[in-house]
C-alpha atoms as a PDB file:
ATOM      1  CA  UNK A   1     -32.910 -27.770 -34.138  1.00  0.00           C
ATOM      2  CA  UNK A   2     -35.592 -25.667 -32.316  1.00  0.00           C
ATOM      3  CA  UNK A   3     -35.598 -25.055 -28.214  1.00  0.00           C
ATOM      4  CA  UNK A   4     -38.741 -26.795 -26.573  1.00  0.00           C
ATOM      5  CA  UNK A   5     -39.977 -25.555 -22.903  1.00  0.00           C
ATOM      6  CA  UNK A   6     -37.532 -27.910 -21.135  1.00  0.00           C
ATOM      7  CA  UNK A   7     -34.574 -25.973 -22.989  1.00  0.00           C
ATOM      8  CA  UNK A   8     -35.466 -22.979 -22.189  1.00  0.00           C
ATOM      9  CA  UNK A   9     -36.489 -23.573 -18.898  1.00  0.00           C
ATOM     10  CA  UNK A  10     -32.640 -24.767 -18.380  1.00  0.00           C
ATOM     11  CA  UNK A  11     -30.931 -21.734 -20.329  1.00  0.00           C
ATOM     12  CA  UNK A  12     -33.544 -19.311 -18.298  1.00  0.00           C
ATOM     13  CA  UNK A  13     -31.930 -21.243 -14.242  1.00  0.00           C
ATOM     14  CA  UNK A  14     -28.762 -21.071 -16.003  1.00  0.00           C
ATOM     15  CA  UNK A  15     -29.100 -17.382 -17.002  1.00  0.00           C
ATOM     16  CA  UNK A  16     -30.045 -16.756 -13.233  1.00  0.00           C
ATOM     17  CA  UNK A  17     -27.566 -18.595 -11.781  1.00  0.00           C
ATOM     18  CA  UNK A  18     -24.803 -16.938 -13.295  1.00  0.00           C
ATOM     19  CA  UNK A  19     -26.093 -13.261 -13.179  1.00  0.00           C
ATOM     20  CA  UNK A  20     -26.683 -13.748  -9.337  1.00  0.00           C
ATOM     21  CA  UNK A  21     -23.179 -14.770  -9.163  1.00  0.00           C
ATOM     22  CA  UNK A  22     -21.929 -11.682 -10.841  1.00  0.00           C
ATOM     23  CA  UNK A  23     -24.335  -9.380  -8.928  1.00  0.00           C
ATOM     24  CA  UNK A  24     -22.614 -11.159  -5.647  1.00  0.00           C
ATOM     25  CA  UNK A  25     -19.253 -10.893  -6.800  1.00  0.00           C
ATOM     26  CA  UNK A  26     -20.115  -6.924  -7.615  1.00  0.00           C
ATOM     27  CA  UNK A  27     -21.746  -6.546  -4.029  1.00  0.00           C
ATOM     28  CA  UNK A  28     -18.057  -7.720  -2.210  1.00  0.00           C
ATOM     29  CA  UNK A  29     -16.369  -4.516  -1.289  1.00  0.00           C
ATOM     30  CA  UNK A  30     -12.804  -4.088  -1.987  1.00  0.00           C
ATOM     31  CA  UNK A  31     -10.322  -1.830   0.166  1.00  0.00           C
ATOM     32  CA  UNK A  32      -7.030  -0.527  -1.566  1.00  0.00           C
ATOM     33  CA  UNK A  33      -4.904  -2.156   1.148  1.00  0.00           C
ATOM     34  CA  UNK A  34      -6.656  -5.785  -0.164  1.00  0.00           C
ATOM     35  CA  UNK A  35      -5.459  -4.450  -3.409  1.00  0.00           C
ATOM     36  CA  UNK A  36      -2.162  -3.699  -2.250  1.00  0.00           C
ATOM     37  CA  UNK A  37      -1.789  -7.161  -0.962  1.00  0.00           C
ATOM     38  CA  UNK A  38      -3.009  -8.790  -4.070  1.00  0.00           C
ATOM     39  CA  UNK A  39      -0.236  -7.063  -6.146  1.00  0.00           C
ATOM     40  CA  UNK A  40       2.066  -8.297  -3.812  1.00  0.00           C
ATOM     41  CA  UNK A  41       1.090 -12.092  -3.865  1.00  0.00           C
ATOM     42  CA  UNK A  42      -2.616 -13.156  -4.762  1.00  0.00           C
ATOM     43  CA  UNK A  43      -2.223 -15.927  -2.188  1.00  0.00           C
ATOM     44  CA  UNK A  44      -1.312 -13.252   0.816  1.00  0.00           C
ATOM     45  CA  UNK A  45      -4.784 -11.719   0.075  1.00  0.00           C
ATOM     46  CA  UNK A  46      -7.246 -15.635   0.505  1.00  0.00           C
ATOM     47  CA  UNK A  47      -4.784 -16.053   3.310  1.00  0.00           C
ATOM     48  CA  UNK A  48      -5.731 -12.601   4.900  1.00  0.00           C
ATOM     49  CA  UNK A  49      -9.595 -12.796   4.620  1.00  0.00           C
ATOM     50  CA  UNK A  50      -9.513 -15.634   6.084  1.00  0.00           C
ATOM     51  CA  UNK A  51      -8.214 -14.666   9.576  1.00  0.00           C
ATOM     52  CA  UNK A  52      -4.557 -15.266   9.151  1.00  0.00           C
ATOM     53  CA  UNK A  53      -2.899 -12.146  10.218  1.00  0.00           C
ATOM     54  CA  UNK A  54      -0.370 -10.549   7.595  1.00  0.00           C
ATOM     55  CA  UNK A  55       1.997  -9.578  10.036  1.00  0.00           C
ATOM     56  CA  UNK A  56       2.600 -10.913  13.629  1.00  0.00           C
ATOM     57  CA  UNK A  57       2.145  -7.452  15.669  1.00  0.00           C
ATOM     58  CA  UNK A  58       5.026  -8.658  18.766  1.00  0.00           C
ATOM     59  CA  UNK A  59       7.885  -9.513  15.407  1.00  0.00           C
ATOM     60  CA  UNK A  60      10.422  -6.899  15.076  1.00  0.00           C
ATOM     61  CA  UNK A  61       9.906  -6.867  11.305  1.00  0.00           C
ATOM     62  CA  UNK A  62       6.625  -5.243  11.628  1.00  0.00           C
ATOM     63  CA  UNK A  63       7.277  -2.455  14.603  1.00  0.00           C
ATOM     64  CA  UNK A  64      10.711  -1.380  11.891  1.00  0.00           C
ATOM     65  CA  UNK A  65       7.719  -1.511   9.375  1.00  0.00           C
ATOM     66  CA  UNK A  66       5.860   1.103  11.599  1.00  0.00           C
ATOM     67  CA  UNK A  67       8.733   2.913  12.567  1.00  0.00           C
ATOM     68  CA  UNK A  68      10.070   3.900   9.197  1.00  0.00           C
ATOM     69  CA  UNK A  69       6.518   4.499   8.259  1.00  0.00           C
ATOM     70  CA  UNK A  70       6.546   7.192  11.433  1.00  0.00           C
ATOM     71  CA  UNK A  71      10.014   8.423  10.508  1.00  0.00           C
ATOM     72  CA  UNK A  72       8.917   9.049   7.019  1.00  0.00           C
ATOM     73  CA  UNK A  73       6.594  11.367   7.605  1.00  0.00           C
ATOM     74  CA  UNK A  74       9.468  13.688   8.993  1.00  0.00           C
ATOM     75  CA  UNK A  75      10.669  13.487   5.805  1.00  0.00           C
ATOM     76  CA  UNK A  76       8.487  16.610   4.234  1.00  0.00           C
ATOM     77  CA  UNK A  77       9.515  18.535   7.178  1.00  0.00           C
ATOM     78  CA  UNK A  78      12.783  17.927   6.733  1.00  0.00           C
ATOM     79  CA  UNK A  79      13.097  19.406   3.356  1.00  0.00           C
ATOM     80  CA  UNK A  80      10.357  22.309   4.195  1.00  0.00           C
ATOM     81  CA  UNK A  81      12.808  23.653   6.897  1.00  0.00           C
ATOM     82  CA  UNK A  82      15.854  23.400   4.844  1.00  0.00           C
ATOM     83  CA  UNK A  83      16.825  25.413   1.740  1.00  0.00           C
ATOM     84  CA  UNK A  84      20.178  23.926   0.668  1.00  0.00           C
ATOM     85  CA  UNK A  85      22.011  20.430   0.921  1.00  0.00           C
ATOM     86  CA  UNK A  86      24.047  21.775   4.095  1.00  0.00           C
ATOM     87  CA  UNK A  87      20.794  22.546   5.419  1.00  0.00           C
ATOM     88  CA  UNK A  88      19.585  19.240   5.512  1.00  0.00           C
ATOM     89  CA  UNK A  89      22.879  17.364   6.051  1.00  0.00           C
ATOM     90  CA  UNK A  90      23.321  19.338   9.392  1.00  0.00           C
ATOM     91  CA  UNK A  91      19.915  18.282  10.647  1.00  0.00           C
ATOM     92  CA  UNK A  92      20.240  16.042  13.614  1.00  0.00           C
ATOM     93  CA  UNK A  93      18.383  12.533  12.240  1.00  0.00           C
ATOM     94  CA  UNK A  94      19.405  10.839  15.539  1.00  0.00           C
ATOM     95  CA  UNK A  95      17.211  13.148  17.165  1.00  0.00           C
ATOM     96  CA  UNK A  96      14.379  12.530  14.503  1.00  0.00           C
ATOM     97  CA  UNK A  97      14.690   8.913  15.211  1.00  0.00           C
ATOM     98  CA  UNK A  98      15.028   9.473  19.135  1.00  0.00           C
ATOM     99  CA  UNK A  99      11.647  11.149  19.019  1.00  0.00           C
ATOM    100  CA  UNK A 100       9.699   8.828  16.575  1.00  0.00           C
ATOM    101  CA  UNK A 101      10.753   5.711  19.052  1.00  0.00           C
ATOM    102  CA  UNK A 102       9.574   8.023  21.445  1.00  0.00           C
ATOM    103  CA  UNK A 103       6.045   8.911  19.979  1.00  0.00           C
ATOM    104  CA  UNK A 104       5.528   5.008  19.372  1.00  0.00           C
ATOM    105  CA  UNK A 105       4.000   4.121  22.936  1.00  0.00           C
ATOM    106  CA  UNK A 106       1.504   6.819  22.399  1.00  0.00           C
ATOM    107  CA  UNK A 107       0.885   5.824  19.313  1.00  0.00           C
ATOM    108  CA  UNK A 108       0.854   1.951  18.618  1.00  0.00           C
ATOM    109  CA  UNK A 109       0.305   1.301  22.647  1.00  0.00           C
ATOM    110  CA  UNK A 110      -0.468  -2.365  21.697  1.00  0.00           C
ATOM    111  CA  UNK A 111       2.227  -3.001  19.146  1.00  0.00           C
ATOM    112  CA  UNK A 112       4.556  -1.713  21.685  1.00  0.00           C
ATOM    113  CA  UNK A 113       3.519  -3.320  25.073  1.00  0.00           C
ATOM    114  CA  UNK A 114       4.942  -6.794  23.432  1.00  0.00           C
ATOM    115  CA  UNK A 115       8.446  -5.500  23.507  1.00  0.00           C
ATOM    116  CA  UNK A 116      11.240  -5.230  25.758  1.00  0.00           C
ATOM    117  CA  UNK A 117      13.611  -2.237  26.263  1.00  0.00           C
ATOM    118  CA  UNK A 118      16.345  -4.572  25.033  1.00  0.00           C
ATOM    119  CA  UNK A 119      14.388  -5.306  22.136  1.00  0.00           C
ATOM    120  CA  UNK A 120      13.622  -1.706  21.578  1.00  0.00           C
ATOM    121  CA  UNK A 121      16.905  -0.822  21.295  1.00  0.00           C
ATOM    122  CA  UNK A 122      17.951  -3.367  19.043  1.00  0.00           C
ATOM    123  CA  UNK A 123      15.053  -2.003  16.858  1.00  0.00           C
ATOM    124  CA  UNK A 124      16.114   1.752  17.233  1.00  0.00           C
ATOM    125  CA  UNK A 125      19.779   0.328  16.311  1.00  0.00           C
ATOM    126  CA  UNK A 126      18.452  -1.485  13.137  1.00  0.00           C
ATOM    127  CA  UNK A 127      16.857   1.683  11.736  1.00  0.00           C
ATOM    128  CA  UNK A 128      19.619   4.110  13.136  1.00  0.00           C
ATOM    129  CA  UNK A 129      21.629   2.197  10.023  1.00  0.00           C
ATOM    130  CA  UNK A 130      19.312   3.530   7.620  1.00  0.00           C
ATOM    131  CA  UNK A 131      19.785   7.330   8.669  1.00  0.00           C
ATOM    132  CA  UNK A 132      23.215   8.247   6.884  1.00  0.00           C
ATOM    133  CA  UNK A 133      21.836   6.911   4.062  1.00  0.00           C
ATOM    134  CA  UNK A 134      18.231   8.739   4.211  1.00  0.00           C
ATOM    135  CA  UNK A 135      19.620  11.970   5.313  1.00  0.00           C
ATOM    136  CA  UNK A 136      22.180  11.776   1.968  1.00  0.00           C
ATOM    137  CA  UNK A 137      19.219  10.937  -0.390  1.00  0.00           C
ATOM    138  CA  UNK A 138      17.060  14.399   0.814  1.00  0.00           C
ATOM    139  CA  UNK A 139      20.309  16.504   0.735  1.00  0.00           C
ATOM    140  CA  UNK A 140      20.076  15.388  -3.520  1.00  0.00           C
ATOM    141  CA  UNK A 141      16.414  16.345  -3.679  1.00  0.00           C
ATOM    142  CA  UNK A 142      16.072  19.421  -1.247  1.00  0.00           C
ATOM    143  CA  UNK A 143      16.958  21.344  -4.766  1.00  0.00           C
ATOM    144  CA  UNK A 144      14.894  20.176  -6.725  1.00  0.00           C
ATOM    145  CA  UNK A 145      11.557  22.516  -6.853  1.00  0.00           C
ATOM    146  CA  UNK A 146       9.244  19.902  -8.057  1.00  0.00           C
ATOM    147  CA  UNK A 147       9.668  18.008  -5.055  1.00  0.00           C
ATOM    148  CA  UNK A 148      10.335  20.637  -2.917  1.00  0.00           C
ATOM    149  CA  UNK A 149       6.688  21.787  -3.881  1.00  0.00           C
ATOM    150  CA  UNK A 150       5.806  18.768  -2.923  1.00  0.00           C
ATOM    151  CA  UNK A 151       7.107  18.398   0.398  1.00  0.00           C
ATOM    152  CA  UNK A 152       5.689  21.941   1.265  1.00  0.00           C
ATOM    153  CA  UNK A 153       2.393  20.642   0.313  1.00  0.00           C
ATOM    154  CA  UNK A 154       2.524  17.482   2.552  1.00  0.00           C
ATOM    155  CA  UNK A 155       4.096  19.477   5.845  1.00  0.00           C
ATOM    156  CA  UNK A 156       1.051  21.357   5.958  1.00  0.00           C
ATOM    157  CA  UNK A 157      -1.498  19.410   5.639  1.00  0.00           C
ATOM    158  CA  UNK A 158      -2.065  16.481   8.362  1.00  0.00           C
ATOM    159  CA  UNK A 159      -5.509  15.070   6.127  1.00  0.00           C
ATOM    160  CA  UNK A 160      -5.741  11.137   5.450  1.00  0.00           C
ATOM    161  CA  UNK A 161      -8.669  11.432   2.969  1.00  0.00           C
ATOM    162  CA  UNK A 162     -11.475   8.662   2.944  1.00  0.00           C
ATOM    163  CA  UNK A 163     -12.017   8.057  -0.314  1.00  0.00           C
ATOM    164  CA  UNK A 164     -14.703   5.631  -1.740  1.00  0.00           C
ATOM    165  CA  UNK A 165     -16.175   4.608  -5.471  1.00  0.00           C
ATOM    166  CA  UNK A 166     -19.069   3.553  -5.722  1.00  0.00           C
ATOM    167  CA  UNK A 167     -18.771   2.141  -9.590  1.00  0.00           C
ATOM    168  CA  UNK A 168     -15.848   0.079  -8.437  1.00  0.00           C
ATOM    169  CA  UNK A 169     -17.237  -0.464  -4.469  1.00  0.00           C
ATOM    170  CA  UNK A 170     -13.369   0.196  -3.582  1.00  0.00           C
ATOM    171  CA  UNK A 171     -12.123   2.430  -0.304  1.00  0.00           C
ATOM    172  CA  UNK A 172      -9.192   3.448   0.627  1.00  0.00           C
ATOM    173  CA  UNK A 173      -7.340   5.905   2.615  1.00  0.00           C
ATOM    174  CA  UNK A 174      -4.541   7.232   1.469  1.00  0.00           C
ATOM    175  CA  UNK A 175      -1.303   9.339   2.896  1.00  0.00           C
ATOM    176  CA  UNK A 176      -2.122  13.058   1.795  1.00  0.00           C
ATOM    177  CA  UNK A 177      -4.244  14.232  -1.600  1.00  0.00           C
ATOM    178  CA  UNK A 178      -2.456  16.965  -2.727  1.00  0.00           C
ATOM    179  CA  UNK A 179      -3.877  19.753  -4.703  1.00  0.00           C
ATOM    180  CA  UNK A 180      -2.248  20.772  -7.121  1.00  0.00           C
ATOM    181  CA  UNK A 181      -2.640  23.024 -10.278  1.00  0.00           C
ATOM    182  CA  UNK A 182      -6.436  21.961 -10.682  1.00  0.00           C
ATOM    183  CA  UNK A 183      -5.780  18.176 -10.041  1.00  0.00           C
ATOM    184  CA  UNK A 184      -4.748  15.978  -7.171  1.00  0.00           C
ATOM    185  CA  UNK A 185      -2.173  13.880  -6.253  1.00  0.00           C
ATOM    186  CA  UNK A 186      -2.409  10.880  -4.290  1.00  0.00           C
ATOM    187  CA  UNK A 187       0.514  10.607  -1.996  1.00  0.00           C
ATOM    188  CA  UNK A 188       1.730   7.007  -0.546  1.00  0.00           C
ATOM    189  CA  UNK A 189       4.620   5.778   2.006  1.00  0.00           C
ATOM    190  CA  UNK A 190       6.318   2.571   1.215  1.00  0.00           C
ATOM    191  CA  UNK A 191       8.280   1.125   4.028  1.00  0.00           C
ATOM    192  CA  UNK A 192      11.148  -0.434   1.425  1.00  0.00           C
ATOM    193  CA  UNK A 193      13.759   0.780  -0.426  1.00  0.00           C
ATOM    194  CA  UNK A 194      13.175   2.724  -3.451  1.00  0.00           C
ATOM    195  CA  UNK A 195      14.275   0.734  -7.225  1.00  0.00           C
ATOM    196  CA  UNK A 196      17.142   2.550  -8.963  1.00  0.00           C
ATOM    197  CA  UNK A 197      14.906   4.549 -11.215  1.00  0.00           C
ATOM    198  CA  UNK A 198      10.706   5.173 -11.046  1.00  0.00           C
ATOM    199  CA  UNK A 199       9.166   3.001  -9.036  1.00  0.00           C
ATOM    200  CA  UNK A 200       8.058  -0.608  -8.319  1.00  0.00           C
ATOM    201  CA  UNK A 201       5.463  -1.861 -10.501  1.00  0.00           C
ATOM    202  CA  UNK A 202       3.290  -3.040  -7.212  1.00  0.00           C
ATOM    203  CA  UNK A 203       3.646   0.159  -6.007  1.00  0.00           C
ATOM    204  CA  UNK A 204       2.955   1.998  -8.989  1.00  0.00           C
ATOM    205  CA  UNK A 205      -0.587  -0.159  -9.133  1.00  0.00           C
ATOM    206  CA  UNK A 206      -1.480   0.859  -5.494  1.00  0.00           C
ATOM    207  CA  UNK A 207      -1.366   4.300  -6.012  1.00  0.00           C
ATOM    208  CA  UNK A 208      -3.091   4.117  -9.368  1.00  0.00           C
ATOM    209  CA  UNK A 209      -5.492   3.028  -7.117  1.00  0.00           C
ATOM    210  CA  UNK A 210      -6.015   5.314  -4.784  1.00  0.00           C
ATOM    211  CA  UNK A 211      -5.928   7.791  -8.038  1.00  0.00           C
ATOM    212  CA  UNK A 212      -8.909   6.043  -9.473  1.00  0.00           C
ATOM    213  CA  UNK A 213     -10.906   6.797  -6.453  1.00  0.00           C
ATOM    214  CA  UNK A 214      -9.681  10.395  -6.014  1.00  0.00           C
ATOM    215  CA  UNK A 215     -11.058  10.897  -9.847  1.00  0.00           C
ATOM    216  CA  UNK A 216     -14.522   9.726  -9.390  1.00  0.00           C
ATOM    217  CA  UNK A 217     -14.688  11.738  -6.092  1.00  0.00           C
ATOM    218  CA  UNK A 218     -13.676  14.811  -7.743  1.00  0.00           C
ATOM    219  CA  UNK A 219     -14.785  14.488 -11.032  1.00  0.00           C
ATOM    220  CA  UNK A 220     -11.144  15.675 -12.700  1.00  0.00           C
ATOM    221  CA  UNK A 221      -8.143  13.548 -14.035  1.00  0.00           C
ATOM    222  CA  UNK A 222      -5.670  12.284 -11.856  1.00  0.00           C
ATOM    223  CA  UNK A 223      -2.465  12.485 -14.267  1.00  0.00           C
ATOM    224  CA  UNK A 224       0.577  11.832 -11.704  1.00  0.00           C
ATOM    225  CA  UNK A 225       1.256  10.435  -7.777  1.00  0.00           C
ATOM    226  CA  UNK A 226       3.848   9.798  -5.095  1.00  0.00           C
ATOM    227  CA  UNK A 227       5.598   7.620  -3.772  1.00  0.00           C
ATOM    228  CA  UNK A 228       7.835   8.037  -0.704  1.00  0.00           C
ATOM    229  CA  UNK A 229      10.137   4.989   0.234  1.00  0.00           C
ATOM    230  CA  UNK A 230      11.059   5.353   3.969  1.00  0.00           C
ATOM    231  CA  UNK A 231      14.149   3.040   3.731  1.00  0.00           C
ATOM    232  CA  UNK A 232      15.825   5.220   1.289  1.00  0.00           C
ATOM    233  CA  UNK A 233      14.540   8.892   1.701  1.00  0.00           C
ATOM    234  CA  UNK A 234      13.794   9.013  -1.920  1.00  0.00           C
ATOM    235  CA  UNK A 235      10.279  11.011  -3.013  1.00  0.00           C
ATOM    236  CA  UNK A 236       9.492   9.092  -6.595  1.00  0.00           C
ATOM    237  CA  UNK A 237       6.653  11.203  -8.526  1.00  0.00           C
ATOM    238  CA  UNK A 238       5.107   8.923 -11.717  1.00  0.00           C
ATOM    239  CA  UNK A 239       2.853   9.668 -14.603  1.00  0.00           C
ATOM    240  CA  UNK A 240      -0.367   7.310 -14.416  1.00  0.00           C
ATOM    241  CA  UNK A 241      -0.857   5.556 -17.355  1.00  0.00           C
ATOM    242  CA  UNK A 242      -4.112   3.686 -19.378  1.00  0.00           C
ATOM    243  CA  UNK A 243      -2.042   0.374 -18.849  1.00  0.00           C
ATOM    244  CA  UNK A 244      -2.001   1.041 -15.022  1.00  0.00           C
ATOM    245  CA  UNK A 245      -6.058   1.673 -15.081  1.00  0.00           C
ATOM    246  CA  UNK A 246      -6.610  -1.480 -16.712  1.00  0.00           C
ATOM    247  CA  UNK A 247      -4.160  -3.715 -14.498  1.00  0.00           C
ATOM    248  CA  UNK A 248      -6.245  -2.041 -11.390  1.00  0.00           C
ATOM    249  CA  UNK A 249      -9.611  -2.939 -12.553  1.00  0.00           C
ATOM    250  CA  UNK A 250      -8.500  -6.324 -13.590  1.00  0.00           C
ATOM    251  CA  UNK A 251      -6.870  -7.142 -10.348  1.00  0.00           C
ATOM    252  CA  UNK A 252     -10.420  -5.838  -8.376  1.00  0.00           C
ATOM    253  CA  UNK A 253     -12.410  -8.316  -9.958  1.00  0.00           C
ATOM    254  CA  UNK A 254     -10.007 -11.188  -9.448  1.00  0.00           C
ATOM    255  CA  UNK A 255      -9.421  -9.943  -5.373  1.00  0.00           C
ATOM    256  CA  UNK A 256     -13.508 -10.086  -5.403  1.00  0.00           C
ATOM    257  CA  UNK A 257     -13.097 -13.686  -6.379  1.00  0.00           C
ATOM    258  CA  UNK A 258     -10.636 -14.230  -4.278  1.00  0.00           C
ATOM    259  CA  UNK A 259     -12.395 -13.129  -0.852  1.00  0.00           C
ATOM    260  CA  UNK A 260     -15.595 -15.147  -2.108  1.00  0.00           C
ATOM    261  CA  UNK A 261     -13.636 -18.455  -1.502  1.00  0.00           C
ATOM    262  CA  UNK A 262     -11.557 -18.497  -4.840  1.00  0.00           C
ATOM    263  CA  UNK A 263      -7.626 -19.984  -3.648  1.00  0.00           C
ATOM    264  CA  UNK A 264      -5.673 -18.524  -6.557  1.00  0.00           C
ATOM    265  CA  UNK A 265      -2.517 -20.449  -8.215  1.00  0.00           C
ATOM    266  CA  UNK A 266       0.965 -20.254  -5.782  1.00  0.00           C
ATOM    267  CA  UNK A 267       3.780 -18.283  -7.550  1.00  0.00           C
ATOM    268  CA  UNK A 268       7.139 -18.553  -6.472  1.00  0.00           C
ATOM    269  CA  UNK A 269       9.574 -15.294  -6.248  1.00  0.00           C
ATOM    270  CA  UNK A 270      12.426 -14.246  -4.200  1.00  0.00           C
ATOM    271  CA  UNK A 271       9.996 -13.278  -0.951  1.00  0.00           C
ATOM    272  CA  UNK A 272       8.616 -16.633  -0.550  1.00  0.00           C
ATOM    273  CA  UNK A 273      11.218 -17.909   1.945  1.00  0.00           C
ATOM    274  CA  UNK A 274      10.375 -14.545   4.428  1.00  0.00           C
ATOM    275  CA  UNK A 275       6.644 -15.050   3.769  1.00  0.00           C
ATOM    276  CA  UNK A 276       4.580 -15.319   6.856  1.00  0.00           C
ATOM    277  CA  UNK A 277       2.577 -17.529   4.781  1.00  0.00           C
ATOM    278  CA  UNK A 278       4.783 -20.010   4.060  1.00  0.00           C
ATOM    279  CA  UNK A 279       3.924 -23.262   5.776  1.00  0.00           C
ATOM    280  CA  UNK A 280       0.170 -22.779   4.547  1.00  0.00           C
ATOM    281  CA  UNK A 281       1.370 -22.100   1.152  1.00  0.00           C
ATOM    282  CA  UNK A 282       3.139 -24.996   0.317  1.00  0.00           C
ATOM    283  CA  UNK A 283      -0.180 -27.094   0.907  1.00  0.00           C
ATOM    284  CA  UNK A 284      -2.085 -28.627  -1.697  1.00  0.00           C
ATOM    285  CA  UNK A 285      -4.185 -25.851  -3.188  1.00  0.00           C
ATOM    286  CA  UNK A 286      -7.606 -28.652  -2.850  1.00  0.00           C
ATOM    287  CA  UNK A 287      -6.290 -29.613   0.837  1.00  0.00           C
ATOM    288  CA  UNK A 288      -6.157 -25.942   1.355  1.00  0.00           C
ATOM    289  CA  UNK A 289      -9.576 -25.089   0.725  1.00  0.00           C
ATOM    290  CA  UNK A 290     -10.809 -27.501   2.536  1.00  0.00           C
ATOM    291  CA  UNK A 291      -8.765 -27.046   5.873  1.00  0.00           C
ATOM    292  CA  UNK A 292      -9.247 -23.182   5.252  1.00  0.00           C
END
């Protein structure tokens, strides 16, 4: 059966149609903190671009979330000024934590102005209960020269690189870049508790991330990153893998789709019931759109 002009007049709009939709979907800029959400829950990210806030900036979970981000980056000093496990057990963390909650009206002014002193102290309390157990977890690693190197590296640098591809139209900023032995190393602070061994899979994907930019910056392999998890005191260094590169590029073009208007399916896990999303979630993806 041959194609008269009608036919090809059809395949020709249709042809159009859908390569303007990809060029589109290309032309939506991605930032690695819309990643980071994604790998968290899909549904967090169409929630976000749509004006929803992630966190509430007057709840106590998110001013602990900015105070163990603070605290951690004491952590590099920490281990830069100490030389041996008594060294670092004899280091005053109620001090370190007495000076963080004070540095946090200079710093988050806003954030801060929300709260009251009784509030504030309750806050200071909650993350005082951490402290035994950070300062124990950088006594174990204060001997261990690969992260030692490490922290050295972070203490003296204070550089948040802006990095940007332009083949994947991603930016990001992330903690430090470290250089290191003709590469880099991307260097991220997670807020939670570090997993027994390595390190989360979500986590692992954002700072493939940030890696992927890094490399097209600076035209060399990225081979390894960090991750520093503030609620533990634990500095986690992973190898970057193919598999990693793939799941990062995949989940960019589904986030594009996703902040063009695509709702993506609900999954259920353990962090549902704390999700600031909740009551949203649990409508009718179709409703959804439509109210959003």
């Amino acid at each position: 059966m041959g194609f008269d002009s009608n036919h090809l007049l059809i395949y020709s709009m249709l042809y159009i149609h859908y390569k303007n939709m990809f060029l589109k979907n290309e032309k939506i800029k991605i930032t690695v903190s819309e990643l980071s959400m994604y790998f968290s829950c899909a549904r967090k990210l169409y929630y976000s671009c749509r004006g929803h806030e992630q966190f509430h900036s007057s709840s106590l979970s998110y001013m602990e979330h900015l105070v163990l981000k603070e605290v951690a980056m004491k952590y590099s000093d920490v281990l830069k000024s100490s030389s041996s496990k008594d060294d670092v057990l004899s280091t005053d963390f109620d001090s370190l934590l007495l000076q963080t909650m004070g540095d946090l009206t200079i710093i988050y002014p806003d954030e801060v102005s929300g709260f009251t002193q009784e509030e504030m102290s309750e806050l200071a309390e909650t993350v005082g209960s951490y402290m035994a157990g950070i300062q124990q977890s950088l006594s174990e690693q204060v001997e261990d020269p690969e992260i030692s190197r490490i922290a050295n590296l972070i203490s003296s640098s204070d550089n948040e690189p802006y990095l940007h591809s332009e083949k994947l139209n991603v930016t990001g900023v992330p903690y430090r870049l470290l250089s290191i032995d003709g590469s880099f190393v991307p260097v991220i602070i997670k807020t939670s508790k570090a997993p027994e061994n390595g390190v989360w899979n979500n986590d692992r994907l954002h700072v493939t991330s940030f890696a992927m930019l890094a490399e097209e910056t600076h035209g060399v392999p990225i081979k390894s990153a960090v991750v520093i998890y503030a609620k533990s005191g634990n500095f986690r260094k992973l190898n970057i893998h193919s598999n990693d590169r793939r799941q990062v590029l995949k989940a960019i073009g589904r986030a594009r789709k996703i902040k063009d208007g695509k709702m993506p399916d609900k999954t259920e896990s353990a962090l549902c019931a704390s999700c600031e999303f909740t009551e949203m979630c649990n409508v009718k993806a179709s409703l959804a759109s439509k109210l959003l």
